[in-house]
C-alpha atoms as a PDB file:
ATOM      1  CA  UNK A   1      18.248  -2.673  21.535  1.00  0.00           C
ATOM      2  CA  UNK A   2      15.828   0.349  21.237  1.00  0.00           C
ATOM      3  CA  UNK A   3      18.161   1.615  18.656  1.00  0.00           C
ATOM      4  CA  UNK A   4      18.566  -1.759  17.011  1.00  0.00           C
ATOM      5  CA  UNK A   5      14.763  -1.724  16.690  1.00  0.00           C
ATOM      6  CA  UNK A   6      14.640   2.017  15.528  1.00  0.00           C
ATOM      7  CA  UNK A   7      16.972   1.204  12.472  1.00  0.00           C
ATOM      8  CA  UNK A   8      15.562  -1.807  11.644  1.00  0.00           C
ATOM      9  CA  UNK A   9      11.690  -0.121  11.514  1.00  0.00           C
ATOM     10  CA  UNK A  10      13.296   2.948   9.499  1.00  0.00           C
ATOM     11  CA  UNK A  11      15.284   1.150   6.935  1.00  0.00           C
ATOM     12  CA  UNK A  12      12.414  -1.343   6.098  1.00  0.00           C
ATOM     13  CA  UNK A  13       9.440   1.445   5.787  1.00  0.00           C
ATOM     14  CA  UNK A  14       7.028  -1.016   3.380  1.00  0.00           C
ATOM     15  CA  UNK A  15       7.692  -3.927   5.873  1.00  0.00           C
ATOM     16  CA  UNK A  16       6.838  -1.153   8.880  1.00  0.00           C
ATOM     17  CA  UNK A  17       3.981   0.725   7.121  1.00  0.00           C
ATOM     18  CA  UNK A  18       2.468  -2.508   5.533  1.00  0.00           C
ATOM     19  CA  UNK A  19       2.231  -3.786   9.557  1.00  0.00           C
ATOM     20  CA  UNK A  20       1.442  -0.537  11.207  1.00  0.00           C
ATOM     21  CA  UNK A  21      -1.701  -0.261   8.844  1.00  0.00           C
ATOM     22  CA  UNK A  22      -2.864  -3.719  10.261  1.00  0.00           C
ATOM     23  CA  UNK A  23      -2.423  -2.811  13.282  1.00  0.00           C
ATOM     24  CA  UNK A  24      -4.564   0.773  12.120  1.00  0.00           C
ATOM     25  CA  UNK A  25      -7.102  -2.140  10.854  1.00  0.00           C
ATOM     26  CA  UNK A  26      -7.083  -4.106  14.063  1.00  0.00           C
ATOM     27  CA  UNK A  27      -7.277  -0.864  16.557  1.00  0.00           C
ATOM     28  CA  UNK A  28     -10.190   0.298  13.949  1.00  0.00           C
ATOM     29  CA  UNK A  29     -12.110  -3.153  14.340  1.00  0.00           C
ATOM     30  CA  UNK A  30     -12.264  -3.505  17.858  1.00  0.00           C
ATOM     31  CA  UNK A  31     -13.022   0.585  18.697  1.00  0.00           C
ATOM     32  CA  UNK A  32     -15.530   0.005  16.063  1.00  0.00           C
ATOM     33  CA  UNK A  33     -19.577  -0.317  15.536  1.00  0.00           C
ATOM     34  CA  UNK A  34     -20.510  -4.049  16.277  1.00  0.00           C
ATOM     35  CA  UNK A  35     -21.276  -6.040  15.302  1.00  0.00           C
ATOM     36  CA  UNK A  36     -17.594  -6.563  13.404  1.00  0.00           C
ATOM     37  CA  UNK A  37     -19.662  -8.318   9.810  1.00  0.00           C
ATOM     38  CA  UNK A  38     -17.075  -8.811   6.888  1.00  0.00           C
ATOM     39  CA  UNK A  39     -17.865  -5.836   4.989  1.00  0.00           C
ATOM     40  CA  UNK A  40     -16.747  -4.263   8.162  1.00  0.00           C
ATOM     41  CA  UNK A  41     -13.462  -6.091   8.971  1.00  0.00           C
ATOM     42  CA  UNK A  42     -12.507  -6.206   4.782  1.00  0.00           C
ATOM     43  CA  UNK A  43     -12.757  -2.333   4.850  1.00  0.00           C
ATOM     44  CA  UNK A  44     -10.596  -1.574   7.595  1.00  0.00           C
ATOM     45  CA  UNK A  45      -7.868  -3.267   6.169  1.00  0.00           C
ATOM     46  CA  UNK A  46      -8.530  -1.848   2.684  1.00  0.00           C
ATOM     47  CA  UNK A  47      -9.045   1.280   4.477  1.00  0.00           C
ATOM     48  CA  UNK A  48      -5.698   1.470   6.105  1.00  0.00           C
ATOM     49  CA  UNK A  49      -3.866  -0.377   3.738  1.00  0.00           C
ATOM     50  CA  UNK A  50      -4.367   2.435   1.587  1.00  0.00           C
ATOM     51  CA  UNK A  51      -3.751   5.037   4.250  1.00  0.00           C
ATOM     52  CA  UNK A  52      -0.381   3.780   5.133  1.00  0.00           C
ATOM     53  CA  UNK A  53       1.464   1.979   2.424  1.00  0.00           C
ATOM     54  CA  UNK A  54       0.016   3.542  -0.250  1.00  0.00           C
ATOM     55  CA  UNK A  55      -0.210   6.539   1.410  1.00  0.00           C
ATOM     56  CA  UNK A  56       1.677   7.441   4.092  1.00  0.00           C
ATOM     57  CA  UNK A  57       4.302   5.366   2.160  1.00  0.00           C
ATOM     58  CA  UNK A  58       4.639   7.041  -0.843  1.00  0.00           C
ATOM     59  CA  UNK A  59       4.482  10.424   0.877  1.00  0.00           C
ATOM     60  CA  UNK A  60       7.999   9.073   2.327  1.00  0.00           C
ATOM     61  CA  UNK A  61       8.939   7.639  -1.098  1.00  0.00           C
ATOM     62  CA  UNK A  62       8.762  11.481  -2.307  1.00  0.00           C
ATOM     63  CA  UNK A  63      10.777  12.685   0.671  1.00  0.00           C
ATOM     64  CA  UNK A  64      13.437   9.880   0.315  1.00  0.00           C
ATOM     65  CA  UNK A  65      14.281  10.441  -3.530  1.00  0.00           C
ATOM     66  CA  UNK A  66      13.524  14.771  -2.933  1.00  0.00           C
ATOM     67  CA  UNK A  67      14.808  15.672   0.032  1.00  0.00           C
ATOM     68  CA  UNK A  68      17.075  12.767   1.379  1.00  0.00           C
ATOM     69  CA  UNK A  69      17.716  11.854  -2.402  1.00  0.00           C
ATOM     70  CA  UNK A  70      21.878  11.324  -2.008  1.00  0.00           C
ATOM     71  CA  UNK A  71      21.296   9.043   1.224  1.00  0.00           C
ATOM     72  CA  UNK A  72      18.044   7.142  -0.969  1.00  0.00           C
ATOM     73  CA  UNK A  73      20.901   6.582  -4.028  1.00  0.00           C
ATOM     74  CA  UNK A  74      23.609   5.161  -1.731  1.00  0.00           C
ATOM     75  CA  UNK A  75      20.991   3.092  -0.022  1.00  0.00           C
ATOM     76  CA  UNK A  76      20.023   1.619  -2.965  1.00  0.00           C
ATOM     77  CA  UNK A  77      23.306   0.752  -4.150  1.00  0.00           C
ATOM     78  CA  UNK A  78      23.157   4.023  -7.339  1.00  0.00           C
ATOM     79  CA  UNK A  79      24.719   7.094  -8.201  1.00  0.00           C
ATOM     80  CA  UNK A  80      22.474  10.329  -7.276  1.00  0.00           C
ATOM     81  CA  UNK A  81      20.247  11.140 -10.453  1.00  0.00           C
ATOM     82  CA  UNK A  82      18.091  13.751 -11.458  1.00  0.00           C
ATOM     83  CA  UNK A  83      15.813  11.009 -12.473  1.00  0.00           C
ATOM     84  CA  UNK A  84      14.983  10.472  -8.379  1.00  0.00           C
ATOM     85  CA  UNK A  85      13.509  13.984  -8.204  1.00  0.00           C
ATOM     86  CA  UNK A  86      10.491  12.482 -10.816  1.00  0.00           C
ATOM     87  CA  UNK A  87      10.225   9.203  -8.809  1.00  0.00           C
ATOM     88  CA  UNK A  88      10.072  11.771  -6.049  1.00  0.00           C
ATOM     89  CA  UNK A  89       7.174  13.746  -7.477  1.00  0.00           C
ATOM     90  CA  UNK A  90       5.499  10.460  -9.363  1.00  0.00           C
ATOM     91  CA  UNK A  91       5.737   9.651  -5.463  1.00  0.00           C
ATOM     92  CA  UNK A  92       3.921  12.540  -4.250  1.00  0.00           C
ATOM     93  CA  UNK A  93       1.071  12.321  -6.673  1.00  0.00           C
ATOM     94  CA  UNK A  94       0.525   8.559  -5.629  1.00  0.00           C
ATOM     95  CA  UNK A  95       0.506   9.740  -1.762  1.00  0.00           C
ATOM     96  CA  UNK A  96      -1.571  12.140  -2.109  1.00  0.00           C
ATOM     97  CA  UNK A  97      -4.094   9.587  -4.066  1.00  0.00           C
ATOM     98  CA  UNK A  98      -3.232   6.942  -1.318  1.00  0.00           C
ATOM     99  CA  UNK A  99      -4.208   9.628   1.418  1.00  0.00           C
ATOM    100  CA  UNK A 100      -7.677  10.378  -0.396  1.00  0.00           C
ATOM    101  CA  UNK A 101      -8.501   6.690  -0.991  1.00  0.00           C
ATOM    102  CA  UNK A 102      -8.734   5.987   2.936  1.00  0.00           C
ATOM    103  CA  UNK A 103     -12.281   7.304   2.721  1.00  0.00           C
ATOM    104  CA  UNK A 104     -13.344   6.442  -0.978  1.00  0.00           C
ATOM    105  CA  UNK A 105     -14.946   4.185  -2.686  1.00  0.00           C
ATOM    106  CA  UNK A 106     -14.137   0.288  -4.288  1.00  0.00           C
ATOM    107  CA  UNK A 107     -13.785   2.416  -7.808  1.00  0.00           C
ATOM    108  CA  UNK A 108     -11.501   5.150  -6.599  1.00  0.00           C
ATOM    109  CA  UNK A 109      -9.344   2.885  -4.633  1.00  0.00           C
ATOM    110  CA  UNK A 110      -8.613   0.094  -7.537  1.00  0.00           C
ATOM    111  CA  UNK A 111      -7.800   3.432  -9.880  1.00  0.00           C
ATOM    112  CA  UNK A 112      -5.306   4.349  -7.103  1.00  0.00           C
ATOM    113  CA  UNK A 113      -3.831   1.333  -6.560  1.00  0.00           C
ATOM    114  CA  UNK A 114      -3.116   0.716 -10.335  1.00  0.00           C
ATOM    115  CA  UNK A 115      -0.467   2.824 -10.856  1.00  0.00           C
ATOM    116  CA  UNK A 116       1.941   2.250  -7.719  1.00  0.00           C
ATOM    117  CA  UNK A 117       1.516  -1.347  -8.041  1.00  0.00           C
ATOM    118  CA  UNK A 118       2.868  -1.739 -11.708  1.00  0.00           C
ATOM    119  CA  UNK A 119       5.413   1.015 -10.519  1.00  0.00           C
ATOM    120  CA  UNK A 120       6.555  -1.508  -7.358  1.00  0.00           C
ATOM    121  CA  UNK A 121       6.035  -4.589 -10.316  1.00  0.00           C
ATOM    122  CA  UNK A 122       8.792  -2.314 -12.587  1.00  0.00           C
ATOM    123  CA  UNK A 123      10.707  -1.570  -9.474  1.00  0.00           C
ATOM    124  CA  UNK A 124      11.364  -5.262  -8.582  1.00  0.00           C
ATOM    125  CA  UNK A 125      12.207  -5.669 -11.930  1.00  0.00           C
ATOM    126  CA  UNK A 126      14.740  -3.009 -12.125  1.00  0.00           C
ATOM    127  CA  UNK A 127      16.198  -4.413  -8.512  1.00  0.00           C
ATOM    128  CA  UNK A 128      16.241  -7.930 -10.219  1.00  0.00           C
ATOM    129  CA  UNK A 129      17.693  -6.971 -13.118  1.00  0.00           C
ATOM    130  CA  UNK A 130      20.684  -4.726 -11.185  1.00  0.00           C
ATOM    131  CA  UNK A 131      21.638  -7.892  -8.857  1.00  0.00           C
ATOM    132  CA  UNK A 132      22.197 -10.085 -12.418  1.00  0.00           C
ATOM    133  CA  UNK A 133      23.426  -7.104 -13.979  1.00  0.00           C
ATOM    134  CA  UNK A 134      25.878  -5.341 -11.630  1.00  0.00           C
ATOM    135  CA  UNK A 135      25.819  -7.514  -8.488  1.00  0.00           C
ATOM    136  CA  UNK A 136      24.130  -5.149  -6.296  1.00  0.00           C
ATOM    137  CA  UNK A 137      23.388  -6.376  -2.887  1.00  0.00           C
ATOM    138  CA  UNK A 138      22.700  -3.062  -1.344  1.00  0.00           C
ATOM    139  CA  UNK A 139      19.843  -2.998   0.936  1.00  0.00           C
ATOM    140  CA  UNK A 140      18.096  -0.919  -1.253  1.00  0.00           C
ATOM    141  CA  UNK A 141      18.190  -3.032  -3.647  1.00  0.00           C
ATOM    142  CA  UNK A 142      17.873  -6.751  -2.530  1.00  0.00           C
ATOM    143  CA  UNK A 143      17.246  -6.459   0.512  1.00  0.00           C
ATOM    144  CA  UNK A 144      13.289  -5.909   2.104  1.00  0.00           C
ATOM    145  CA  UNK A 145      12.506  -3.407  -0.447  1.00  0.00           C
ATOM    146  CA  UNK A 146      12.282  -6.238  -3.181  1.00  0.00           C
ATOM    147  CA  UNK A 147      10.398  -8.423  -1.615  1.00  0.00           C
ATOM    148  CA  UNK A 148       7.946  -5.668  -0.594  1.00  0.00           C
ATOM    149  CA  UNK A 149       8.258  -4.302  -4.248  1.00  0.00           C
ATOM    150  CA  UNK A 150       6.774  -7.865  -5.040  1.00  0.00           C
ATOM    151  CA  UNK A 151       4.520  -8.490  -2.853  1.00  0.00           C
ATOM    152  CA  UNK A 152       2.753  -5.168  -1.890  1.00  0.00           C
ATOM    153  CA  UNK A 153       0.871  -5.475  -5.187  1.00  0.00           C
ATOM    154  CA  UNK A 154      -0.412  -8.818  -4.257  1.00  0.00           C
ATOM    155  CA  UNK A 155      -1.292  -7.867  -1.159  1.00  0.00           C
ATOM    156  CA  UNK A 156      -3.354  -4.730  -2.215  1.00  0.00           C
ATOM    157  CA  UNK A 157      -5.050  -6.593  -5.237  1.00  0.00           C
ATOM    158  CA  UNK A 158      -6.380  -9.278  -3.188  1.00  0.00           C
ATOM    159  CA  UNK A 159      -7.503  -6.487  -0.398  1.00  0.00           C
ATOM    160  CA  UNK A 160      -9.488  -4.861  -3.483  1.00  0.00           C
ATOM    161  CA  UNK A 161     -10.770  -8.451  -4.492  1.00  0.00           C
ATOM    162  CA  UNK A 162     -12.269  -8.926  -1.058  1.00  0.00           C
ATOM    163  CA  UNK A 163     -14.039  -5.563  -1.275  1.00  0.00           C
ATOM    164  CA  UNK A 164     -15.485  -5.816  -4.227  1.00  0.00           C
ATOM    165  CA  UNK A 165     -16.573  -9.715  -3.439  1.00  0.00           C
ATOM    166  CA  UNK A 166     -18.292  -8.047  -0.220  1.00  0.00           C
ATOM    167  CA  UNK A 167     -20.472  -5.611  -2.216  1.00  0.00           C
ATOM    168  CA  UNK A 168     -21.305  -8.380  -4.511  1.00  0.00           C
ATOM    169  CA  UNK A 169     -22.581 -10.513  -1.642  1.00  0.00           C
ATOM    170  CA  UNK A 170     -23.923  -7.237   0.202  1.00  0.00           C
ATOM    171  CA  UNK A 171     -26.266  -5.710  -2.308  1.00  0.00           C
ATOM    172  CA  UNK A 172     -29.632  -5.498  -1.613  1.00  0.00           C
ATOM    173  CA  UNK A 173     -31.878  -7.463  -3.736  1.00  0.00           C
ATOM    174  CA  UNK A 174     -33.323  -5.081  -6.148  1.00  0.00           C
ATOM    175  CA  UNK A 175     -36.557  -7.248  -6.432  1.00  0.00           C
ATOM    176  CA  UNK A 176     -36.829  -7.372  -2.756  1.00  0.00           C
ATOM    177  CA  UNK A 177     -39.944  -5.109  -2.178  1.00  0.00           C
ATOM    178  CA  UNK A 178     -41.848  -6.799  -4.854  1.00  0.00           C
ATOM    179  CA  UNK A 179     -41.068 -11.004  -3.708  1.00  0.00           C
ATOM    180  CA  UNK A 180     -42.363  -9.261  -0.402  1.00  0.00           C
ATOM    181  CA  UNK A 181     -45.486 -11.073   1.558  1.00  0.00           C
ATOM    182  CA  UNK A 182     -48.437  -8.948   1.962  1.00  0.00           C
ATOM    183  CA  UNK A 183     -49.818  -8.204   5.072  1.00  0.00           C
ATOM    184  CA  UNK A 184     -53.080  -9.587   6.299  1.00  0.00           C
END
């Protein structure tokens, strides 16, 4: 069982990282200043969304195609290619970013996210295109990393959406000071 659930967490890292940054989001939350307002709650999750699937996760991405890079090309159902050592290193560059964005701002964060989200968009496409193409079924290839390859993009676009719709409905009024009563 333990090494059932061990397998299944490793072999399905988007799927694990995507829920152990909720769970980040959720620990952050209720440790956290009250009281919890939406800015709040919306930047946890963009917070640790960014720390472990963009981060964390593409930090693995580079150590899967580098390091681990005949195991990543059998997983996925390919030959080995020198062209994994530059998804390995395109991966490192995005982790890095992913890592830095945990404390940044709504700018920094959305010119993060850009790039590994059309990557996982091209990715899917790729996978798609290989299961018409060539029949492959490995889990590498159709299996949870699709769907994740799809969806992660989504996910982190409408995260960015509800930060940026909180600092639109959290600025201060600029004309505030002057609409104010007088004393006396």
């Amino acid at each position: 069982m333990i090494a059932s659930s061990i397998k299944l967490v490793l072999s399905n890292p988007s799927v694990s990282l995507l829920v152990l940054g909720l769970t980040g989001a959720v620990v952050s939350i209720l440790l956290g200043k009250k009281p919890r307002s939406k800015p709040v709650i919306v930047e946890a999750l963009v917070a640790y969304f960014f720390l472990f699937s963009i981060g964390i996760g593409y930090l693995n991405n580079f150590l899967m195609h580098v390091v681990f890079a005949g195991y990543t090309a059998k997983f996925i159902g390919w030959a080995n290619s020198p062209f994994q050592l530059e998804v390995g290193f395109a991966s490192l560059g995005i982790g890095v970013a992913g890592l830095i964005a945990f404390k940044q701002n709504l700018a920094f964060r959305l010119a993060t996210f850009i790039p590994p989200a059309f990557f996982l968009w091209g990715a899917a496409a790729g996978h798609i295109y290989q299961i018409m193409k060539t029949h492959n079924m490995a889990p590498g290839n159709a299996g949870s990393i699709l769907w994740t390859d799809i969806l992660l993009p989504f996910v982190g676009f409408a995260l960015l959406f509800a930060q940026w719709k909180t600092t639109l409905t959290n600025k201060p009024d600029p004309g505030a000071e002057k609409k104010r009563i007088p004393d006396g």
